[in-house]
C-alpha atoms as a PDB file:
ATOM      1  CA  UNK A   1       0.000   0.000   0.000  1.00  0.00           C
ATOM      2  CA  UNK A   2       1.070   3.521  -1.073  1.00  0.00           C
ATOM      3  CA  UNK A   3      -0.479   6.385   0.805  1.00  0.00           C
ATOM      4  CA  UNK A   4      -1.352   9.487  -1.420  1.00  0.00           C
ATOM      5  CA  UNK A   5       1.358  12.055  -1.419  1.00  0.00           C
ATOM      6  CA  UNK A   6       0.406  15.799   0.119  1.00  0.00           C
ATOM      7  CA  UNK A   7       0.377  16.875  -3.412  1.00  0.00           C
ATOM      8  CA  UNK A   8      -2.137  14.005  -4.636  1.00  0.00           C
ATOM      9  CA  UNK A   9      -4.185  14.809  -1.555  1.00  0.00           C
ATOM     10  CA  UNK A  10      -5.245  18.514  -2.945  1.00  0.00           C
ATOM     11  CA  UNK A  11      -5.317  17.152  -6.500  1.00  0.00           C
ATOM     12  CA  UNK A  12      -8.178  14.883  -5.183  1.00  0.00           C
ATOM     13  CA  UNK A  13     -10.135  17.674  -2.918  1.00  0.00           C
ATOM     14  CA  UNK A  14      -9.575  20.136  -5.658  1.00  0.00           C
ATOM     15  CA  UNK A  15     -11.439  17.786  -8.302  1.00  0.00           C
ATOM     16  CA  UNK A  16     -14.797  18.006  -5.786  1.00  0.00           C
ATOM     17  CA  UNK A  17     -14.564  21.883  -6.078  1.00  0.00           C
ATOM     18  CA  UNK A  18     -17.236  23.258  -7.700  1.00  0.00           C
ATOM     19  CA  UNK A  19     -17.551  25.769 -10.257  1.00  0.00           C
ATOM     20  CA  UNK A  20     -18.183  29.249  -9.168  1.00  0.00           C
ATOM     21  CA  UNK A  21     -17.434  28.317  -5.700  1.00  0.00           C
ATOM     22  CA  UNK A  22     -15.753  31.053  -3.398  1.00  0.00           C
ATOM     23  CA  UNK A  23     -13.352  28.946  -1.585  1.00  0.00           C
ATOM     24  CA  UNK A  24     -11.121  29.754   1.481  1.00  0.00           C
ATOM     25  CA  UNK A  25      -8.072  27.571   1.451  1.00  0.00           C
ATOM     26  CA  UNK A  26      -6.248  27.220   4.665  1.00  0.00           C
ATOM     27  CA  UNK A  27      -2.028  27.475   5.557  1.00  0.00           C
ATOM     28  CA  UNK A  28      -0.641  24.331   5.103  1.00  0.00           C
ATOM     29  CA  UNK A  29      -1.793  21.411   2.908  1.00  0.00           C
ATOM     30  CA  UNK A  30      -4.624  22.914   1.700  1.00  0.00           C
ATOM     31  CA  UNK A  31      -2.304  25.558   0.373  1.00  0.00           C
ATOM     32  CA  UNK A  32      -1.783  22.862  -2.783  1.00  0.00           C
ATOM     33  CA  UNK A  33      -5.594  23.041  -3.879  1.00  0.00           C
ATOM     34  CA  UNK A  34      -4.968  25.991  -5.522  1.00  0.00           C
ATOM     35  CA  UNK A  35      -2.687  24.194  -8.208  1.00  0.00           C
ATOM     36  CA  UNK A  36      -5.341  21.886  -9.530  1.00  0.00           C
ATOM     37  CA  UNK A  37      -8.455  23.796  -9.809  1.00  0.00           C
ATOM     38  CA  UNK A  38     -10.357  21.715 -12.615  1.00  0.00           C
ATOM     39  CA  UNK A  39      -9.731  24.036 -16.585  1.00  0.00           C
ATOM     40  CA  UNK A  40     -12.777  25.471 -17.274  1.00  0.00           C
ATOM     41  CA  UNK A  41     -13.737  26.096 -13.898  1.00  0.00           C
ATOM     42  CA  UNK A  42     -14.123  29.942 -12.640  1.00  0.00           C
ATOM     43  CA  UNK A  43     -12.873  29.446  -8.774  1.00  0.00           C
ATOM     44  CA  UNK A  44     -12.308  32.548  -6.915  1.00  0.00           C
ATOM     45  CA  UNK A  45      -9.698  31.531  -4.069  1.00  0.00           C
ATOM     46  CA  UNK A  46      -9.438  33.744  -0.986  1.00  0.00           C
ATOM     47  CA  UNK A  47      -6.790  34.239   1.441  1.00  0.00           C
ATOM     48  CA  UNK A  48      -7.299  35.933   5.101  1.00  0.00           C
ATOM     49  CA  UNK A  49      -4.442  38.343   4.591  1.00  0.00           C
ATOM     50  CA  UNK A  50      -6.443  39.997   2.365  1.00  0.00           C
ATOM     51  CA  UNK A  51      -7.256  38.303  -0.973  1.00  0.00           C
ATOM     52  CA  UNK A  52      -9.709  37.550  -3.363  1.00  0.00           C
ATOM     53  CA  UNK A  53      -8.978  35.773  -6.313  1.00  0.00           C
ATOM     54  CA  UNK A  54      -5.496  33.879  -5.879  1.00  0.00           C
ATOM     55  CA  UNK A  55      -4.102  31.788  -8.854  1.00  0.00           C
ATOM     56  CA  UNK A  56      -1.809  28.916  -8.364  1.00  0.00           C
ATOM     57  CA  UNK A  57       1.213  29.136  -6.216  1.00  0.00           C
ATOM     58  CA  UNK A  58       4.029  30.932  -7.310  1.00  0.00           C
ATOM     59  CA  UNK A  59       7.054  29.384  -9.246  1.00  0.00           C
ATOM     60  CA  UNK A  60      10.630  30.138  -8.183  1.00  0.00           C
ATOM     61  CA  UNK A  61      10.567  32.552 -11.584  1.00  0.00           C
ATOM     62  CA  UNK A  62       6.990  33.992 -10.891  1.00  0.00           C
ATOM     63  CA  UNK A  63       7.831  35.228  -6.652  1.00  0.00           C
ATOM     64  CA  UNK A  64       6.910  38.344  -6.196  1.00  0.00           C
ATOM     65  CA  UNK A  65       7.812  39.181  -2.130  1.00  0.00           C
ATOM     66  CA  UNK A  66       5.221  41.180  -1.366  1.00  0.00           C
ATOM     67  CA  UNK A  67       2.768  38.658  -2.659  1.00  0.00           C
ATOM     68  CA  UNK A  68       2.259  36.038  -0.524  1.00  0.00           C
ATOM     69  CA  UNK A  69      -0.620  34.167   1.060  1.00  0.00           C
ATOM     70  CA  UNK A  70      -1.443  33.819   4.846  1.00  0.00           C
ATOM     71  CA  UNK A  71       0.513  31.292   5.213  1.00  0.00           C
ATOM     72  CA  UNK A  72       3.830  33.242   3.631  1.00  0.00           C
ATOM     73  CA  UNK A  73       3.902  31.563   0.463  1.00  0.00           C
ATOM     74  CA  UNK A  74       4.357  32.930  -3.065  1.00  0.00           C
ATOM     75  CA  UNK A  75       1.290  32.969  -4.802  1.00  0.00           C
ATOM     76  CA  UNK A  76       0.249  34.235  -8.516  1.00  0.00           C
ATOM     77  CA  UNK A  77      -3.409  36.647  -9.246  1.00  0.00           C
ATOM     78  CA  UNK A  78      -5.831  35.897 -11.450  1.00  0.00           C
ATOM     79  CA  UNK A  79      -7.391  38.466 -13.678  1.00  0.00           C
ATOM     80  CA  UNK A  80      -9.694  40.548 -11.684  1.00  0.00           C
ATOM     81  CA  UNK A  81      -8.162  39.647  -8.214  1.00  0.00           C
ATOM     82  CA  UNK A  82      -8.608  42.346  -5.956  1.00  0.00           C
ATOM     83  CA  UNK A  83      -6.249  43.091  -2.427  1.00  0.00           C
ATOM     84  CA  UNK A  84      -7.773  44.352   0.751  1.00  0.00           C
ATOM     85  CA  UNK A  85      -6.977  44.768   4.632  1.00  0.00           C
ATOM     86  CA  UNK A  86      -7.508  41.976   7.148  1.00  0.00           C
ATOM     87  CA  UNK A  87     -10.310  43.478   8.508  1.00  0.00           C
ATOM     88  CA  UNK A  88     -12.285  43.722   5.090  1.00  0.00           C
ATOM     89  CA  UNK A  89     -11.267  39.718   4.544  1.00  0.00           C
ATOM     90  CA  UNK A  90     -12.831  38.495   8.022  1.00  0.00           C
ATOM     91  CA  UNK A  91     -16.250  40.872   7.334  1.00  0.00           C
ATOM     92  CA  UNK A  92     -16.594  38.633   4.330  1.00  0.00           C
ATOM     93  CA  UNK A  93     -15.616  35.247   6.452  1.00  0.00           C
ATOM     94  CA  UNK A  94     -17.857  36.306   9.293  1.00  0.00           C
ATOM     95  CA  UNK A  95     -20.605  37.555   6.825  1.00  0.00           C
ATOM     96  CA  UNK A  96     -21.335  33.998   5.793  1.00  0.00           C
ATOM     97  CA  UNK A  97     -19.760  35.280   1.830  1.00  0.00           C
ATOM     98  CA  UNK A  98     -17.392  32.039   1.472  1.00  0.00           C
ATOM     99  CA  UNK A  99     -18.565  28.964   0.086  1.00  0.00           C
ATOM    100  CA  UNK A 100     -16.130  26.005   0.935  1.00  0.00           C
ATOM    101  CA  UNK A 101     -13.361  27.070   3.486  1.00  0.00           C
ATOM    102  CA  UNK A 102     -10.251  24.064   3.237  1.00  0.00           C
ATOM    103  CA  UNK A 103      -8.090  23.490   6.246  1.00  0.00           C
ATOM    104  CA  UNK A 104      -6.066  21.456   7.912  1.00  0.00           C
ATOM    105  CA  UNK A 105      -5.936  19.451  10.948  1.00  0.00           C
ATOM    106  CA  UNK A 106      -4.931  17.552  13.831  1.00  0.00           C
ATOM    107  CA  UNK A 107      -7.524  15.974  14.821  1.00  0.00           C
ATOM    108  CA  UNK A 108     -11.332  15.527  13.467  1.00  0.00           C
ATOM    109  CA  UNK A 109     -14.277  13.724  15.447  1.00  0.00           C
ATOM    110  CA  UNK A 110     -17.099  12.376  13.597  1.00  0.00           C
ATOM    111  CA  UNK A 111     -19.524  14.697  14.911  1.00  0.00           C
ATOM    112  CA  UNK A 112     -17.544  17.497  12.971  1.00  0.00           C
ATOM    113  CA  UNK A 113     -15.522  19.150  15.708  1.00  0.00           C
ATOM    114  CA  UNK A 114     -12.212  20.210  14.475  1.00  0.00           C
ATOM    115  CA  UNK A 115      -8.635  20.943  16.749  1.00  0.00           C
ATOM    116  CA  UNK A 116      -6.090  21.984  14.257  1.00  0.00           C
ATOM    117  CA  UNK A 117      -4.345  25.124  15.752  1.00  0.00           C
ATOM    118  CA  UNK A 118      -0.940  24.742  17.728  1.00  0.00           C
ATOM    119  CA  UNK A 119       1.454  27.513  20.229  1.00  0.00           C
ATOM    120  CA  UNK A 120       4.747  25.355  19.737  1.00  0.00           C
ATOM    121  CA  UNK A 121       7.708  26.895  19.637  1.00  0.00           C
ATOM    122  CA  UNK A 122       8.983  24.874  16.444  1.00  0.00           C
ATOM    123  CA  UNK A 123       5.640  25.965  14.355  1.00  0.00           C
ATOM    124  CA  UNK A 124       6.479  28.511  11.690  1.00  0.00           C
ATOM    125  CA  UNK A 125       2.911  30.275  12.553  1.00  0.00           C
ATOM    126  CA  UNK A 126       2.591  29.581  16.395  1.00  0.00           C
ATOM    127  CA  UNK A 127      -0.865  30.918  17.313  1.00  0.00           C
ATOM    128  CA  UNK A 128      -4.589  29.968  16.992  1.00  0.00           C
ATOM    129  CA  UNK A 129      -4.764  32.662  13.638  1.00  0.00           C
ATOM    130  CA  UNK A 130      -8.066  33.047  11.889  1.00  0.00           C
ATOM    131  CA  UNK A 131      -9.570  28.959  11.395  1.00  0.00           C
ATOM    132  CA  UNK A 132     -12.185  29.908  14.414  1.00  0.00           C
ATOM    133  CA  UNK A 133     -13.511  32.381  12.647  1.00  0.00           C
ATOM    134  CA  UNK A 134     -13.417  30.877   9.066  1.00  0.00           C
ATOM    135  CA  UNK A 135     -14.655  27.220  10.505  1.00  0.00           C
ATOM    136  CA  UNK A 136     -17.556  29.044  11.834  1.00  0.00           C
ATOM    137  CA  UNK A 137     -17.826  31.181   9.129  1.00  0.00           C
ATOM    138  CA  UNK A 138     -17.628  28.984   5.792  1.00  0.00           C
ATOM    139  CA  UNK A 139     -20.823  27.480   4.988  1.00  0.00           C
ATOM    140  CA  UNK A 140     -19.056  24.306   4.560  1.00  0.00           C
ATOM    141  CA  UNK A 141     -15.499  22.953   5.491  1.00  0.00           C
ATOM    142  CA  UNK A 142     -13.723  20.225   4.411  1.00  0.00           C
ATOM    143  CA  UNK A 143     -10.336  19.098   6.360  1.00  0.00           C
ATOM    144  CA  UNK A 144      -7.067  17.956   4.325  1.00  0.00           C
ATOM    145  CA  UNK A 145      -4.605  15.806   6.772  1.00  0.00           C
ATOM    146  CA  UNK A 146      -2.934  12.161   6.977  1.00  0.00           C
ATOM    147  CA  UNK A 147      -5.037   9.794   8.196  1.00  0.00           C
ATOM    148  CA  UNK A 148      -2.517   9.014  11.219  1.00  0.00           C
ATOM    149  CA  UNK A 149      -0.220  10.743  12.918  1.00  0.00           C
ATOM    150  CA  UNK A 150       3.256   9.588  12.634  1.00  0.00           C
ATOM    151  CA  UNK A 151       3.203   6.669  15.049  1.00  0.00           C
ATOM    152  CA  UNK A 152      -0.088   5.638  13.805  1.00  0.00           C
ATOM    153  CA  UNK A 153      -2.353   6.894  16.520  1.00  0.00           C
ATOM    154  CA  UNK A 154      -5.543   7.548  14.339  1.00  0.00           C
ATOM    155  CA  UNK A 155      -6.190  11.412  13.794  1.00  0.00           C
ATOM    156  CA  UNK A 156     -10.023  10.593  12.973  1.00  0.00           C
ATOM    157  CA  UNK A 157     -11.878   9.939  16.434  1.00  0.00           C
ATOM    158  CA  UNK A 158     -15.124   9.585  18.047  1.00  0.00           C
ATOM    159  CA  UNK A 159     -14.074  12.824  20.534  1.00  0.00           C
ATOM    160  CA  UNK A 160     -11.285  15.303  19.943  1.00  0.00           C
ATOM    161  CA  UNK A 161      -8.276  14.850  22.866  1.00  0.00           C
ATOM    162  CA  UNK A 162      -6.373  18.436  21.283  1.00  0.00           C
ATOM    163  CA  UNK A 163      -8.259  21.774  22.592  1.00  0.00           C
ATOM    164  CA  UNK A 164     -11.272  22.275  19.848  1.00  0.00           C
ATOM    165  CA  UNK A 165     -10.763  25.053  17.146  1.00  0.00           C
ATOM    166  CA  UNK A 166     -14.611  24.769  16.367  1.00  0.00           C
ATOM    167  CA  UNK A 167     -17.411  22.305  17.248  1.00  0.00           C
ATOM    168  CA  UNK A 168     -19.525  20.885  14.584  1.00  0.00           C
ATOM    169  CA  UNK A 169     -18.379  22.087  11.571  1.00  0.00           C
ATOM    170  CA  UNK A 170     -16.492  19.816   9.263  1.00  0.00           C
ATOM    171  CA  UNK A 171     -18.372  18.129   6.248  1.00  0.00           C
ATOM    172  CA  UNK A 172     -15.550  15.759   4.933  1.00  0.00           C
ATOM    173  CA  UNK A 173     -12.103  15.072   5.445  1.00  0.00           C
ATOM    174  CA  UNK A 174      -9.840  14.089   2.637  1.00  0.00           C
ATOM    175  CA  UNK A 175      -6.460  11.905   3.888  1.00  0.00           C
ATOM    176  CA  UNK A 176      -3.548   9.757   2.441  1.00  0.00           C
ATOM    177  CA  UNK A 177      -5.736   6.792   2.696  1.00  0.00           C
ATOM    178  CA  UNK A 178      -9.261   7.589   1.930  1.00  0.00           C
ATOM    179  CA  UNK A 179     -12.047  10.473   1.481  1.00  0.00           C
ATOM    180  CA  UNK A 180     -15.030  10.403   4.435  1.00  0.00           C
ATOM    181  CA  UNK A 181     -18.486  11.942   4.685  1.00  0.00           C
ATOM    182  CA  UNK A 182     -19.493  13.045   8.176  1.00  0.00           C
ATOM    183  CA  UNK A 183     -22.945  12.875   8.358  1.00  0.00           C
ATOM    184  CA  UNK A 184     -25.876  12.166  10.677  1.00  0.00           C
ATOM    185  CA  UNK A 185     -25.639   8.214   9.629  1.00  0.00           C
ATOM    186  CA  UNK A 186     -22.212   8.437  10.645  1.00  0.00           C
ATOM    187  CA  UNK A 187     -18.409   8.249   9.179  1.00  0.00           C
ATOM    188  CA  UNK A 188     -19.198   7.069   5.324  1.00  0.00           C
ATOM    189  CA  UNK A 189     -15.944   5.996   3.657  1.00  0.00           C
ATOM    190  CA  UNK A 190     -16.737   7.080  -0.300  1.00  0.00           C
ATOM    191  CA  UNK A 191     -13.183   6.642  -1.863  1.00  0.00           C
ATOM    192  CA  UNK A 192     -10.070   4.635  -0.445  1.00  0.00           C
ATOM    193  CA  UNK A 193      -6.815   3.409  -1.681  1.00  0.00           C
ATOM    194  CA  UNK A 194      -7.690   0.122  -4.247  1.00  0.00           C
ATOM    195  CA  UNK A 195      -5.377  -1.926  -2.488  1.00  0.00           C
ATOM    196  CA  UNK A 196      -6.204  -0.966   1.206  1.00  0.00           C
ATOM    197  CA  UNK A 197      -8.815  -3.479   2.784  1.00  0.00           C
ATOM    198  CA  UNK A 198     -11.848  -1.931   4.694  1.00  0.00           C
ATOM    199  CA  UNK A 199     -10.298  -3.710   7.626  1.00  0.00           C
ATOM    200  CA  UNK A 200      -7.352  -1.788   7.414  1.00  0.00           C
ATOM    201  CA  UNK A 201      -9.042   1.378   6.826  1.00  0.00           C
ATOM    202  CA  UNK A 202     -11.027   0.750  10.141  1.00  0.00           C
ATOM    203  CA  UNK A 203      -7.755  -0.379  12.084  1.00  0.00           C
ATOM    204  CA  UNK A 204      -6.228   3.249  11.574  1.00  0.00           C
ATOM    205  CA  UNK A 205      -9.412   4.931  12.165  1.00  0.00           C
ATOM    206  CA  UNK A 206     -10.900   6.090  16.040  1.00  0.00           C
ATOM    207  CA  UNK A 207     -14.713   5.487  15.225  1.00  0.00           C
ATOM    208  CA  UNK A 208     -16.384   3.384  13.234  1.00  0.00           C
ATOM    209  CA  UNK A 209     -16.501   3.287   9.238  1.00  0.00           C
ATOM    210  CA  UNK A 210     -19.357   2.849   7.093  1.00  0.00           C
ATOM    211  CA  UNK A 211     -18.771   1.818   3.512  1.00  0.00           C
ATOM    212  CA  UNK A 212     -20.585   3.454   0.492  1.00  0.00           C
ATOM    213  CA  UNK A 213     -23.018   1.268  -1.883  1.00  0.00           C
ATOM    214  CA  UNK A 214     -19.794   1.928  -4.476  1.00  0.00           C
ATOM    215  CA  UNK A 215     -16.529   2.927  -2.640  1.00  0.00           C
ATOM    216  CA  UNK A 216     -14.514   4.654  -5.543  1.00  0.00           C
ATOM    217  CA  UNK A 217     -10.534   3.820  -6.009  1.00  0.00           C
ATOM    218  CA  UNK A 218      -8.621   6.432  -4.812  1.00  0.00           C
ATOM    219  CA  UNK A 219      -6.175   6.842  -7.933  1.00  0.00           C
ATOM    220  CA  UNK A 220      -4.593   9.990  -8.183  1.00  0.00           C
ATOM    221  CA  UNK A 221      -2.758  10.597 -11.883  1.00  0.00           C
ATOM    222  CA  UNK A 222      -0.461  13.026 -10.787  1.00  0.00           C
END
């Protein structure tokens, strides 16, 4: 078994986002979406910092220093992207104006609480930033993470152990392993890895799996 790579992991969430979406996308992995938005699709990607209408990330030709995302990576514009102050971004976050907001995590339960900010001293952006208020905000949120954490202690559970960022909130989590629903029927596994057995999937998972009618094969050709 090959887990998906972080890169193959955006390629996959970006291919469920839909056209004309406005669509947060959160520091970290989820940073990667914004390179395989589906052709054809008009996507307008937002960024806390202050903008509306981010392209892929930058190239080492394309950097411009000055233009960077909130998570302080290069980024390109798309035609008609606009720039604006922090406090104009969160009025549109708290005013309910984003669509999809992307994010990452630590931990997910499978009632939708999500814990994914961190103070330690070794994190490049050590504070609880903006995910409260764009969790709360987004009118839907999907989570991008590994399925484990590195010693294999699952990071999808029936309750959240790491302080909560927001309670409730996220819709469907995209790993290395497999893409899950949460809904009120529970954790619904709809795509997994072709040669991962549902056994295994449920071994490195905290609650319990159910299995779509047809589970799609999670192949990724990039």
């Amino acid at each position: 078994m090959k887990p998906l790579t972080r890169d193959q992991i955006t390629w996959r969430a970006a291919q469920d986002v839909e056209d004309g979406m406005a669509v947060n996308l959160g520091i970290g992995l989820p940073e990667g979406v914004a390179n395989h938005i589906r052709t054809g699709h008009e996507v307008i990607l937002h960024s806390e910092n202050g903008i509306l209408g981010m392209g892929r990330l930058a190239r080492p030709d394309e950097i411009v220093p000055n233009l960077i995302n909130a998570g302080k990576v290069p980024i390109t514009m798309a035609r008609g992207a606009s720039i604006f102050d922090q406090a104009q971004s969160f009025a549109l976050v708290r005013g309910g104006h984003i669509d999809l907001c992307l994010l990452g995590a630590f931990q997910v339960a499978g009632n939708g609480d999500l814990a994914n900010w961190s103070r330690a001293h070794d994190d490049r952006l050590p504070a609880i930033g903006g995910a409260m208020d764009l969790a709360r905000g987004a009118r839907s949120v999907w989570v991008l993470m590994a399925h484990t954490q590195s010693d294999g202690t699952p990071r999808i559970l029936e309750r959240c152990s790491y302080p909560l960022t927001c309670a409730g909130v996220v819709r469907r989590i995209y790993t290395d392993l497999a893409v899950i629903d949460l809904t009120s029927k529970g954790a619904i596994v709809s795509d997994m890895l072709p040669d991962l057995s549902r056994e295994e999937l449920q071994s490195r998972t905290g609650l319990p799996l159910t299995f779509a009618a047809n589970v799609a094969p999670l192949c990724i050709p990039c």
